[in-house]
PDB file of N, CA and C in Angstrom:
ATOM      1  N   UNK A   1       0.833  -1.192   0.000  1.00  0.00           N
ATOM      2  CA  UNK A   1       0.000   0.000   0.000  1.00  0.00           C
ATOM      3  C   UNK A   1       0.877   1.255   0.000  1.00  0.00           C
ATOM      4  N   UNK A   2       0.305   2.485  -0.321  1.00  0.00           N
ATOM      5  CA  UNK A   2       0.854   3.566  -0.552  1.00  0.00           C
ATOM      6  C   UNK A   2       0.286   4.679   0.186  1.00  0.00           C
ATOM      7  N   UNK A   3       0.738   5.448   0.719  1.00  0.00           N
ATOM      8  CA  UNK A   3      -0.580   7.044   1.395  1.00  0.00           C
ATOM      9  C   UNK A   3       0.133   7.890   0.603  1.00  0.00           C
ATOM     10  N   UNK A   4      -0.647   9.204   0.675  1.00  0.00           N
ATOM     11  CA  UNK A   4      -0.612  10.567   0.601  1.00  0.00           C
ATOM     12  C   UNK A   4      -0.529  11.137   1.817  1.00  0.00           C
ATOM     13  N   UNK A   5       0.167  12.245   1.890  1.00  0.00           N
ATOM     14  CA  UNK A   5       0.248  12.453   3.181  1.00  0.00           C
ATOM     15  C   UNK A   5       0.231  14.298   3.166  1.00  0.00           C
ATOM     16  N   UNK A   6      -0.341  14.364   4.609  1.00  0.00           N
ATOM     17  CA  UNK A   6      -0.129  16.038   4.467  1.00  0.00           C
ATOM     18  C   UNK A   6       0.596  16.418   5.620  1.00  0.00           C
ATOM     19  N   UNK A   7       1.358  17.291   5.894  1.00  0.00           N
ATOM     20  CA  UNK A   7       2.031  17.907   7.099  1.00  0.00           C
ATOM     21  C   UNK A   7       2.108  19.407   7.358  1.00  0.00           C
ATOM     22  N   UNK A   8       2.331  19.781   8.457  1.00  0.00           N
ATOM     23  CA  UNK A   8       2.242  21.113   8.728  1.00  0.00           C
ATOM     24  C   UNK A   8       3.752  21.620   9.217  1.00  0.00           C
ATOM     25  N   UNK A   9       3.828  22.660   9.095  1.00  0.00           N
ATOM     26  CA  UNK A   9       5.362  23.437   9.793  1.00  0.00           C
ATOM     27  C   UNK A   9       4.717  24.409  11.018  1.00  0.00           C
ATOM     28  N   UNK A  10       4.650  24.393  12.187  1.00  0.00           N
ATOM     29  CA  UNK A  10       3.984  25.960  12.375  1.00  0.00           C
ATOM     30  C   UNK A  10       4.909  26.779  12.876  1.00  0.00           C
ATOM     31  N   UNK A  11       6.747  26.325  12.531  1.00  0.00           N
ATOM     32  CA  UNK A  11       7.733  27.287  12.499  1.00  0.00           C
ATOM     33  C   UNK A  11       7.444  27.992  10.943  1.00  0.00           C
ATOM     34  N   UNK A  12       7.120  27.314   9.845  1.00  0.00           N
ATOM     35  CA  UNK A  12       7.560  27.838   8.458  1.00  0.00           C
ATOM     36  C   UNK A  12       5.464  28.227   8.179  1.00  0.00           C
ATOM     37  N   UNK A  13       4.823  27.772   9.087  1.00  0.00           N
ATOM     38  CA  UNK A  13       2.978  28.408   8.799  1.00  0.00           C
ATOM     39  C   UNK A  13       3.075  27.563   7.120  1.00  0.00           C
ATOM     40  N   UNK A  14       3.434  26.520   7.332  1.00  0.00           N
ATOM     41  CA  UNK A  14       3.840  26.108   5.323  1.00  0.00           C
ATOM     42  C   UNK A  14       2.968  24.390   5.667  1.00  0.00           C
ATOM     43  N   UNK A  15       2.143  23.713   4.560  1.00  0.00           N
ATOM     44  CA  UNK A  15       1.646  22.867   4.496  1.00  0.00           C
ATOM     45  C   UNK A  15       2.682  22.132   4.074  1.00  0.00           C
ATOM     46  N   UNK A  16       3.127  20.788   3.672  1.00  0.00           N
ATOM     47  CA  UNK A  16       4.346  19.570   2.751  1.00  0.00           C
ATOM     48  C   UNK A  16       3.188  18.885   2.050  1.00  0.00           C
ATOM     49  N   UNK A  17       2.409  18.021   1.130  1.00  0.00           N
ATOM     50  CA  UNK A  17       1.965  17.210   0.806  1.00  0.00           C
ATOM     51  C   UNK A  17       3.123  16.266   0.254  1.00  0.00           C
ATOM     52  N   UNK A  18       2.869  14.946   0.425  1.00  0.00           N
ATOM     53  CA  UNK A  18       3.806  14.134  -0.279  1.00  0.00           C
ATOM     54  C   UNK A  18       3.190  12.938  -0.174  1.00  0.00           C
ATOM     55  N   UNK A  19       3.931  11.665  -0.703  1.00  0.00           N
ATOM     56  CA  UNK A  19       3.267  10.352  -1.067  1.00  0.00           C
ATOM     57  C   UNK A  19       4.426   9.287   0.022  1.00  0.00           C
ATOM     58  N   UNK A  20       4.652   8.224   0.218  1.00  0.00           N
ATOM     59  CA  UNK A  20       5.271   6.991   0.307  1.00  0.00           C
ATOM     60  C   UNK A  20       4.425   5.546   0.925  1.00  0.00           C
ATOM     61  N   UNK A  21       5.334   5.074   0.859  1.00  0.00           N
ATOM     62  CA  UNK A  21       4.838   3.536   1.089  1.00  0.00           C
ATOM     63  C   UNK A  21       4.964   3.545   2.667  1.00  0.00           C
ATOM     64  N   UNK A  22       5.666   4.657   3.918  1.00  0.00           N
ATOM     65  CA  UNK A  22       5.696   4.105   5.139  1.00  0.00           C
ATOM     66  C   UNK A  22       5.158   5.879   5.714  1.00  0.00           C
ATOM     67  N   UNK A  23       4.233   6.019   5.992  1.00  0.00           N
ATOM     68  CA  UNK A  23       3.999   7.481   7.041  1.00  0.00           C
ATOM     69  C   UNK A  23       4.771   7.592   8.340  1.00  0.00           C
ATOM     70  N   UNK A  24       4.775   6.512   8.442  1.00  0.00           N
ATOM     71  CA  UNK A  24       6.219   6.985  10.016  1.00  0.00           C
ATOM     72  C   UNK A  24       7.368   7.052   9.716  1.00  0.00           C
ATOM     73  N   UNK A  25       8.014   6.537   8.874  1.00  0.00           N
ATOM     74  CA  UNK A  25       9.163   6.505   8.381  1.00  0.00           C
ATOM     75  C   UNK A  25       9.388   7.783   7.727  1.00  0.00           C
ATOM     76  N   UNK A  26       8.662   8.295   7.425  1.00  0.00           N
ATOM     77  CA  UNK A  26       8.511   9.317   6.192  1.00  0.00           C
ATOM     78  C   UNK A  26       8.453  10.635   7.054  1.00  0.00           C
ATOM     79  N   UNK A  27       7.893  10.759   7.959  1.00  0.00           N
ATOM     80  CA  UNK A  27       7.770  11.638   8.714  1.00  0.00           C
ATOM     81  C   UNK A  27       8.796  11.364   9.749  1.00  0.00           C
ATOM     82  N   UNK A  28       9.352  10.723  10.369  1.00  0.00           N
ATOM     83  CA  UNK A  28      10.757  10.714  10.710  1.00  0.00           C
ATOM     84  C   UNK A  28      11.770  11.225   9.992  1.00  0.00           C
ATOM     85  N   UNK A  29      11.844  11.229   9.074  1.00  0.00           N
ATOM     86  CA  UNK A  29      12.819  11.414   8.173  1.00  0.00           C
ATOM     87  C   UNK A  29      12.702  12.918   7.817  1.00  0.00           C
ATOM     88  N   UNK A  30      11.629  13.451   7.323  1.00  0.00           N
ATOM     89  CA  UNK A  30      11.196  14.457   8.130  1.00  0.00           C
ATOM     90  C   UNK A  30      11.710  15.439   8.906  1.00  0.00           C
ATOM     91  N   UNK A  31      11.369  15.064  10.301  1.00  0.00           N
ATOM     92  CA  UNK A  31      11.372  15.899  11.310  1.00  0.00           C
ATOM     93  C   UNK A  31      13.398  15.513  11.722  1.00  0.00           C
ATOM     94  N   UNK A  32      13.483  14.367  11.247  1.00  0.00           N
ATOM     95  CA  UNK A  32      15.370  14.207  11.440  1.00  0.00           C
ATOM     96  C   UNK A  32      16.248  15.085  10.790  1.00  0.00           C
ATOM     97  N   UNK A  33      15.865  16.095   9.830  1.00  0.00           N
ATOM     98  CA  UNK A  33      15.669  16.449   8.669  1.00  0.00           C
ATOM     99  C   UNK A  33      16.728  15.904   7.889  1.00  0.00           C
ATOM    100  N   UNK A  34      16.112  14.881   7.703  1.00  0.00           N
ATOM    101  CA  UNK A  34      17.185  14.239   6.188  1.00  0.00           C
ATOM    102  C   UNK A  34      16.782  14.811   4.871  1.00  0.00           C
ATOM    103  N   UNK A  35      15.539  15.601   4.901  1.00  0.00           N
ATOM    104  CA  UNK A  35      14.706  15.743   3.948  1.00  0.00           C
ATOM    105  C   UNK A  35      15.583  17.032   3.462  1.00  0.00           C
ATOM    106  N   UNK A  36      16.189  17.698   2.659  1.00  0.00           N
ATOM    107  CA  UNK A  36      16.480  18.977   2.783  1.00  0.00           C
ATOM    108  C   UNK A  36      15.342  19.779   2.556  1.00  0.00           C
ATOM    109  N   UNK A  37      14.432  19.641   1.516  1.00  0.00           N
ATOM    110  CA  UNK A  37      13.076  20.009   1.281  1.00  0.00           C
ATOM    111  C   UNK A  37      12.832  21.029   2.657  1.00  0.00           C
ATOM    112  N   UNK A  38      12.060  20.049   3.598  1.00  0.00           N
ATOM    113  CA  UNK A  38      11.323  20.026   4.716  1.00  0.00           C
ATOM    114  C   UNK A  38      12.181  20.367   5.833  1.00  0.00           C
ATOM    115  N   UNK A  39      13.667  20.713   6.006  1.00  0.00           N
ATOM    116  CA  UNK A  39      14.495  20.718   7.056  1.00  0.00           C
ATOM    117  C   UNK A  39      14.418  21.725   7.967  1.00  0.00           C
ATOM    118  N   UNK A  40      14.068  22.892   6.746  1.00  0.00           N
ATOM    119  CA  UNK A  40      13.725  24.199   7.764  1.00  0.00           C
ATOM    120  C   UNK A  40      12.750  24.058   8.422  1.00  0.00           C
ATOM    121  N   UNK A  41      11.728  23.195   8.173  1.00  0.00           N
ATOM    122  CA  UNK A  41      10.415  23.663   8.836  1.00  0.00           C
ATOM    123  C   UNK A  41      10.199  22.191  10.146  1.00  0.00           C
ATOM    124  N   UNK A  42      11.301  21.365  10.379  1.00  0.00           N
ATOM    125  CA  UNK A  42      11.204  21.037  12.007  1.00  0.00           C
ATOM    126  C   UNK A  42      10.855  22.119  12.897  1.00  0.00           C
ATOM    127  N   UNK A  43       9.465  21.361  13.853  1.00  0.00           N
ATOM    128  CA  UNK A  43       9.063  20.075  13.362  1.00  0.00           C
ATOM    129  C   UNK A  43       7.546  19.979  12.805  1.00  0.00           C
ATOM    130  N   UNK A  44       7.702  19.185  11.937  1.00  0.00           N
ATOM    131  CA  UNK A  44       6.251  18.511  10.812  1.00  0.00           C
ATOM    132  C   UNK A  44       5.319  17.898  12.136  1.00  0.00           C
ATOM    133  N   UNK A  45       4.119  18.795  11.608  1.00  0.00           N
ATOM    134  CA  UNK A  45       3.216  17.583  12.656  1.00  0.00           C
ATOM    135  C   UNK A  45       2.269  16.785  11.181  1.00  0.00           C
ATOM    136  N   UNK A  46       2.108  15.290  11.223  1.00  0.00           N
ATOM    137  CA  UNK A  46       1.088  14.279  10.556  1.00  0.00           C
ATOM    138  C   UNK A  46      -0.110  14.991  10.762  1.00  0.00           C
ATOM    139  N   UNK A  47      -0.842  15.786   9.651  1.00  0.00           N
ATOM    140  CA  UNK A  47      -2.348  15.659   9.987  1.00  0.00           C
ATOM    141  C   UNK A  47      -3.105  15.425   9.499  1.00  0.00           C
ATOM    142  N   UNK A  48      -2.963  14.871   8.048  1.00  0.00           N
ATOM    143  CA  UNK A  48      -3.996  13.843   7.141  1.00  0.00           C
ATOM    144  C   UNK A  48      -2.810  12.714   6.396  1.00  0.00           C
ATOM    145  N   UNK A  49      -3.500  11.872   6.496  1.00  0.00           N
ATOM    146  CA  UNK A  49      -3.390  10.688   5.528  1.00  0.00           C
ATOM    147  C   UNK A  49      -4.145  10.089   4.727  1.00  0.00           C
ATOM    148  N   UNK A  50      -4.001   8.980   3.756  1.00  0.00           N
ATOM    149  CA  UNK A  50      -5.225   8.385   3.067  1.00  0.00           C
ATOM    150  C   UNK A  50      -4.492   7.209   2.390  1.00  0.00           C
ATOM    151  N   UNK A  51      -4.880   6.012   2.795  1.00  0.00           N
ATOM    152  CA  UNK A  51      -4.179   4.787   1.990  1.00  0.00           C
ATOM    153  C   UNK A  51      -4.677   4.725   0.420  1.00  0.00           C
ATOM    154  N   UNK A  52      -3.847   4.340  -0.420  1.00  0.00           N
ATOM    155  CA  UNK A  52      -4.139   4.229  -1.841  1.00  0.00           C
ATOM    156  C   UNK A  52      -3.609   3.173  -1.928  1.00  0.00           C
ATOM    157  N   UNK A  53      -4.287   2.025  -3.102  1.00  0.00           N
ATOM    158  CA  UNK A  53      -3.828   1.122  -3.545  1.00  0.00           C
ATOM    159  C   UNK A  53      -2.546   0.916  -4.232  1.00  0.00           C
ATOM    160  N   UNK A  54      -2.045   2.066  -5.347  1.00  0.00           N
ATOM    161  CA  UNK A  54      -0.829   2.004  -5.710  1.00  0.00           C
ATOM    162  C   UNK A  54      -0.013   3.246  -5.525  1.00  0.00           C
ATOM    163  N   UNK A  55       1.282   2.813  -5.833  1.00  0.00           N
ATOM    164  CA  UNK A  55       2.278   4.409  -5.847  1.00  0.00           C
ATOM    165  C   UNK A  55       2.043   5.351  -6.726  1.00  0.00           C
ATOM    166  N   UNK A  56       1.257   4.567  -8.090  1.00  0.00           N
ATOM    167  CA  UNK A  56       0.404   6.023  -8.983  1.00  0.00           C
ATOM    168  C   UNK A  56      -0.433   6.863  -8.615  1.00  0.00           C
ATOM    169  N   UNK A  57      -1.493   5.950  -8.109  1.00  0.00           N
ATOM    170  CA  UNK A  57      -2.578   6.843  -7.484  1.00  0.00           C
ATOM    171  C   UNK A  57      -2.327   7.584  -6.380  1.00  0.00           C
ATOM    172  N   UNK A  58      -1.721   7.276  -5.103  1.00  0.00           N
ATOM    173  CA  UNK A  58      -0.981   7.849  -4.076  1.00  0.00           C
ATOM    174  C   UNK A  58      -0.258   9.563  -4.722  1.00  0.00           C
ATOM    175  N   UNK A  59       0.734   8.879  -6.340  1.00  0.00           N
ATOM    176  CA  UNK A  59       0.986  10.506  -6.415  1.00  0.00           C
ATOM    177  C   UNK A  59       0.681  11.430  -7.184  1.00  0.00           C
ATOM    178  N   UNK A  60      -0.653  10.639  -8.009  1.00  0.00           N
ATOM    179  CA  UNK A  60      -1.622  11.739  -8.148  1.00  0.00           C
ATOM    180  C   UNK A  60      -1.989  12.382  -7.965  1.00  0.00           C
ATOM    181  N   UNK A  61      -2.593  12.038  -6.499  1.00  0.00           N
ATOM    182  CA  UNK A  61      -3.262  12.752  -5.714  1.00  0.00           C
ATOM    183  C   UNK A  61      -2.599  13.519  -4.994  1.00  0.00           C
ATOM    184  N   UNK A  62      -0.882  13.260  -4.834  1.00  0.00           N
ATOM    185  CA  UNK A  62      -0.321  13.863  -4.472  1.00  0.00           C
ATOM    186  C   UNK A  62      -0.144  15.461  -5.270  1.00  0.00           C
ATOM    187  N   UNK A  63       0.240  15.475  -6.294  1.00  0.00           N
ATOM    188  CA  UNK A  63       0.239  16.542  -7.354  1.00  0.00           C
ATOM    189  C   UNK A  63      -1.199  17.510  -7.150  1.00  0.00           C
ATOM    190  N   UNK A  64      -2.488  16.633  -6.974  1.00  0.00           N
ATOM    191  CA  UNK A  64      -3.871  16.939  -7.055  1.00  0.00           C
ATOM    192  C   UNK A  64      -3.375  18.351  -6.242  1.00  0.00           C
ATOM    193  N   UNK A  65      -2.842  17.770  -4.858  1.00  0.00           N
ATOM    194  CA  UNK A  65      -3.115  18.388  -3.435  1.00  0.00           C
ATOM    195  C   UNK A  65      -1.766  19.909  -3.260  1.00  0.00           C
ATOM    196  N   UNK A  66      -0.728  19.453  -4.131  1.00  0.00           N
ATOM    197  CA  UNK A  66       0.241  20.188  -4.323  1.00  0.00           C
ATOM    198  C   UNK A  66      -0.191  21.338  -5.296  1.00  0.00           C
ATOM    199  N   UNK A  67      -1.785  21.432  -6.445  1.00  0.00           N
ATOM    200  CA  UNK A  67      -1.875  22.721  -6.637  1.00  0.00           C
ATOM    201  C   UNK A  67      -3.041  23.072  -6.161  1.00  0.00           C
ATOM    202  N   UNK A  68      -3.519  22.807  -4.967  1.00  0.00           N
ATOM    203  CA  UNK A  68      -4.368  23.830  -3.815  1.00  0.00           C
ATOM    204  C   UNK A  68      -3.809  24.803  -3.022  1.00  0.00           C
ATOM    205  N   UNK A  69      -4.947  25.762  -2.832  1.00  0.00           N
ATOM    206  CA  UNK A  69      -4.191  27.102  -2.099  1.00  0.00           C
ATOM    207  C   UNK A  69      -4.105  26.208  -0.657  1.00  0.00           C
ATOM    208  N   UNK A  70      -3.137  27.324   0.296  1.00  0.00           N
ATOM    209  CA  UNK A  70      -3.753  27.282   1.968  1.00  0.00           C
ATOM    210  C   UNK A  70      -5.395  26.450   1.800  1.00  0.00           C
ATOM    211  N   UNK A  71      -6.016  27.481   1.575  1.00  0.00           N
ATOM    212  CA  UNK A  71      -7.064  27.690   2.009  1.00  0.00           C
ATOM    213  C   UNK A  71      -7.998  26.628   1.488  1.00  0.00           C
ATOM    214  N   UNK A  72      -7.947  26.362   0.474  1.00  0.00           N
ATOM    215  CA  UNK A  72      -8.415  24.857  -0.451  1.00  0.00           C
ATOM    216  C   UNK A  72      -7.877  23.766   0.285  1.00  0.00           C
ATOM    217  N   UNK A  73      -7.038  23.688   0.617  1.00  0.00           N
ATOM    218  CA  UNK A  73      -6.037  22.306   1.395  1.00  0.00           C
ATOM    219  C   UNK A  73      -6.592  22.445   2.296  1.00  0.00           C
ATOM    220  N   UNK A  74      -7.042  23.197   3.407  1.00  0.00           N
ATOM    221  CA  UNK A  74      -7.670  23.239   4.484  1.00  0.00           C
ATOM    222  C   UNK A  74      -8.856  22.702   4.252  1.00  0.00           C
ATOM    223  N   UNK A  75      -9.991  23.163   3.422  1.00  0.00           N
ATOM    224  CA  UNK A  75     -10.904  22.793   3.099  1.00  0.00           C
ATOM    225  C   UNK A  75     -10.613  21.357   2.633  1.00  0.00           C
ATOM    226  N   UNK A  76     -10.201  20.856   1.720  1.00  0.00           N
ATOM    227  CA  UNK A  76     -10.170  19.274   1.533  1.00  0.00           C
ATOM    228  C   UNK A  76     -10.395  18.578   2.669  1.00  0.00           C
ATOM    229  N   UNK A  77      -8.829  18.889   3.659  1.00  0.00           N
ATOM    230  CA  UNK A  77      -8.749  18.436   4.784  1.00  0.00           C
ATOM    231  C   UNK A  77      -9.958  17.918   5.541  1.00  0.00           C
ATOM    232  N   UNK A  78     -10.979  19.234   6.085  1.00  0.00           N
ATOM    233  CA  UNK A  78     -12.605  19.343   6.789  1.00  0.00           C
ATOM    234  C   UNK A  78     -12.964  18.350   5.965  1.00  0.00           C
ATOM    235  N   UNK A  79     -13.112  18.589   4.599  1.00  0.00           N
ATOM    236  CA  UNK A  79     -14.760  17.735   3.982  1.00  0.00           C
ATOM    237  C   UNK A  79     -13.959  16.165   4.029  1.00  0.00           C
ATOM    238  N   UNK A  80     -13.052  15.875   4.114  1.00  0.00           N
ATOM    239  CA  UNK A  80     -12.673  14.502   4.227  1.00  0.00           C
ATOM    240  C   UNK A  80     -11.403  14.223   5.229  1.00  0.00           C
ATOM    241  N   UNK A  81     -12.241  14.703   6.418  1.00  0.00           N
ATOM    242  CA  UNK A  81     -11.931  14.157   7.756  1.00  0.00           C
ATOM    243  C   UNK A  81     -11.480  12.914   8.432  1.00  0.00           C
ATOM    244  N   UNK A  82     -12.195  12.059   7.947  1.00  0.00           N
ATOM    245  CA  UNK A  82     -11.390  10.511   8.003  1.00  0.00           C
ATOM    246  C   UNK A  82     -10.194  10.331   7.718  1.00  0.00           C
ATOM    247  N   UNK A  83      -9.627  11.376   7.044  1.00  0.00           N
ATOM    248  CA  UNK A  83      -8.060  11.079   7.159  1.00  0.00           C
ATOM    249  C   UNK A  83      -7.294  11.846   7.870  1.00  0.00           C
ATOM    250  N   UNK A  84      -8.182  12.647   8.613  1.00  0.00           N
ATOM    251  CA  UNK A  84      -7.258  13.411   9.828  1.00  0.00           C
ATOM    252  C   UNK A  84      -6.808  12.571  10.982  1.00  0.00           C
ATOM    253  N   UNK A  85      -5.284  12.589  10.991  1.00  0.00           N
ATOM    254  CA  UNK A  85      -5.049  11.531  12.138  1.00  0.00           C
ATOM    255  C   UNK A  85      -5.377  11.806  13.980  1.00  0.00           C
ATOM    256  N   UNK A  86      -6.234  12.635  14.215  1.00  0.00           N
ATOM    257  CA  UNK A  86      -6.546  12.502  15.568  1.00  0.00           C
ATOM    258  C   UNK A  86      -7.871  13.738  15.885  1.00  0.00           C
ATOM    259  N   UNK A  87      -8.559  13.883  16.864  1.00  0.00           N
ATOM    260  CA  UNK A  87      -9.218  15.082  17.190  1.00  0.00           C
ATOM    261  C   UNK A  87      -8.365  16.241  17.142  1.00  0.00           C
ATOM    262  N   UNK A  88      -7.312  15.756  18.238  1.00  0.00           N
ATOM    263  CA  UNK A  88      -6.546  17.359  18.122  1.00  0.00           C
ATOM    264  C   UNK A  88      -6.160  17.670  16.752  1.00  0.00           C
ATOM    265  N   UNK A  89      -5.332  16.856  15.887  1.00  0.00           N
ATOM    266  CA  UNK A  89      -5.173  17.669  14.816  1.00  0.00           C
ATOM    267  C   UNK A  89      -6.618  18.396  14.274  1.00  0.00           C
ATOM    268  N   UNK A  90      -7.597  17.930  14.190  1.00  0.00           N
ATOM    269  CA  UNK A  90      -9.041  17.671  13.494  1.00  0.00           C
ATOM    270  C   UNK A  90      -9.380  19.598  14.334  1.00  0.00           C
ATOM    271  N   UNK A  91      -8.931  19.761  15.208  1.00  0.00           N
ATOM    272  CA  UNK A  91      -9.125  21.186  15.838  1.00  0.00           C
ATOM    273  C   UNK A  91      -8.319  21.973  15.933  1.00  0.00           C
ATOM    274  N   UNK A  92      -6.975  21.802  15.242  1.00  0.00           N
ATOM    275  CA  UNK A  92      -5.980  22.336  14.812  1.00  0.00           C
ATOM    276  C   UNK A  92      -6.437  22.804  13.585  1.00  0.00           C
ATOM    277  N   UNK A  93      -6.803  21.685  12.669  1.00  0.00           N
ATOM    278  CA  UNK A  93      -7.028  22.514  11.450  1.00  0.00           C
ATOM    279  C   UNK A  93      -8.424  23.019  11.276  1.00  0.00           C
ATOM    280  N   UNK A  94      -9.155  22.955  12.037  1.00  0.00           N
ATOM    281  CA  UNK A  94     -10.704  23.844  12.050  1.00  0.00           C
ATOM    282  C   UNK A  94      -9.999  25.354  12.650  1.00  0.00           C
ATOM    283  N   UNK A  95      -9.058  25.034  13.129  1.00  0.00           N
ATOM    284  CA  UNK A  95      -8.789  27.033  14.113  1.00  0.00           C
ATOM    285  C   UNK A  95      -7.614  27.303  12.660  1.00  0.00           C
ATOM    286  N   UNK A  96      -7.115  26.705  11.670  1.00  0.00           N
ATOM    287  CA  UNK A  96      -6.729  27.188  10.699  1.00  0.00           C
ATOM    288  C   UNK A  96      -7.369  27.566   9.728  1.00  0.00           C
ATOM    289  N   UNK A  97      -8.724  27.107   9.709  1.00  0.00           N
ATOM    290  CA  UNK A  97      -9.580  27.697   8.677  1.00  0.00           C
ATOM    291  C   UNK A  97     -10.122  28.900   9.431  1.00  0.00           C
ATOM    292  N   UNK A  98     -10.132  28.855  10.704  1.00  0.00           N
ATOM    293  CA  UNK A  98     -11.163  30.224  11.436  1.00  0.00           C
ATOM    294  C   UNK A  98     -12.395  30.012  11.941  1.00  0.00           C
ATOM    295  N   UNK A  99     -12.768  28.237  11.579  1.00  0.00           N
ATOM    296  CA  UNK A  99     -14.214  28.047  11.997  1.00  0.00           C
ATOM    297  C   UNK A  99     -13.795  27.783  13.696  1.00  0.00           C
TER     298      UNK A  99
END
């Protein structure tokens, strides 16, 4: 299996979307910053995921999510909640939209 994944900086206020085959690993790597990408913005918090059957579809959707604003990505986020990994994040990103 494959996810999509979304992360937050709230040193860099910057969203990451990205794809792999392991979300903990991935987000370790991450916040270790091996990533140079993502290094400035330790530390990443996990706050959506979504399993996909393959590594295509995974980075489709990855791309999908990479040309939404802030504010669209937020919104995705709300209307498909099931992939928010916890309440708190789930009220993290409702006080980022303002609701």
């Amino acid at each position: 299996m494959h996810y999509t994944y979304i992360l937050y900086s709230e040193k860099l206020g910057l969203f990451y979307k990205g794809s792999t085959n392991d979300v903990s690993l991935r987000l370790k790597r991450h916040n270790g910053g091996l990533e140079n990408y993502t290094s400035k913005g330790v530390p990443w918090i996990l706050l959506w995921f979504i399993e996909k059957p393959s590594k295509s579809e995974a980075q489709k959707l990855e791309y999908k999510l990479k040309n939404l604003s802030q504010i669209r990505l937020i919104e995705f986020m709300l209307k498909y909640h099931d992939g928010v990994v916890g309440p708190d994040e789930l009220l993290f990103i409702k006080q980022l939209s303002g609701c």
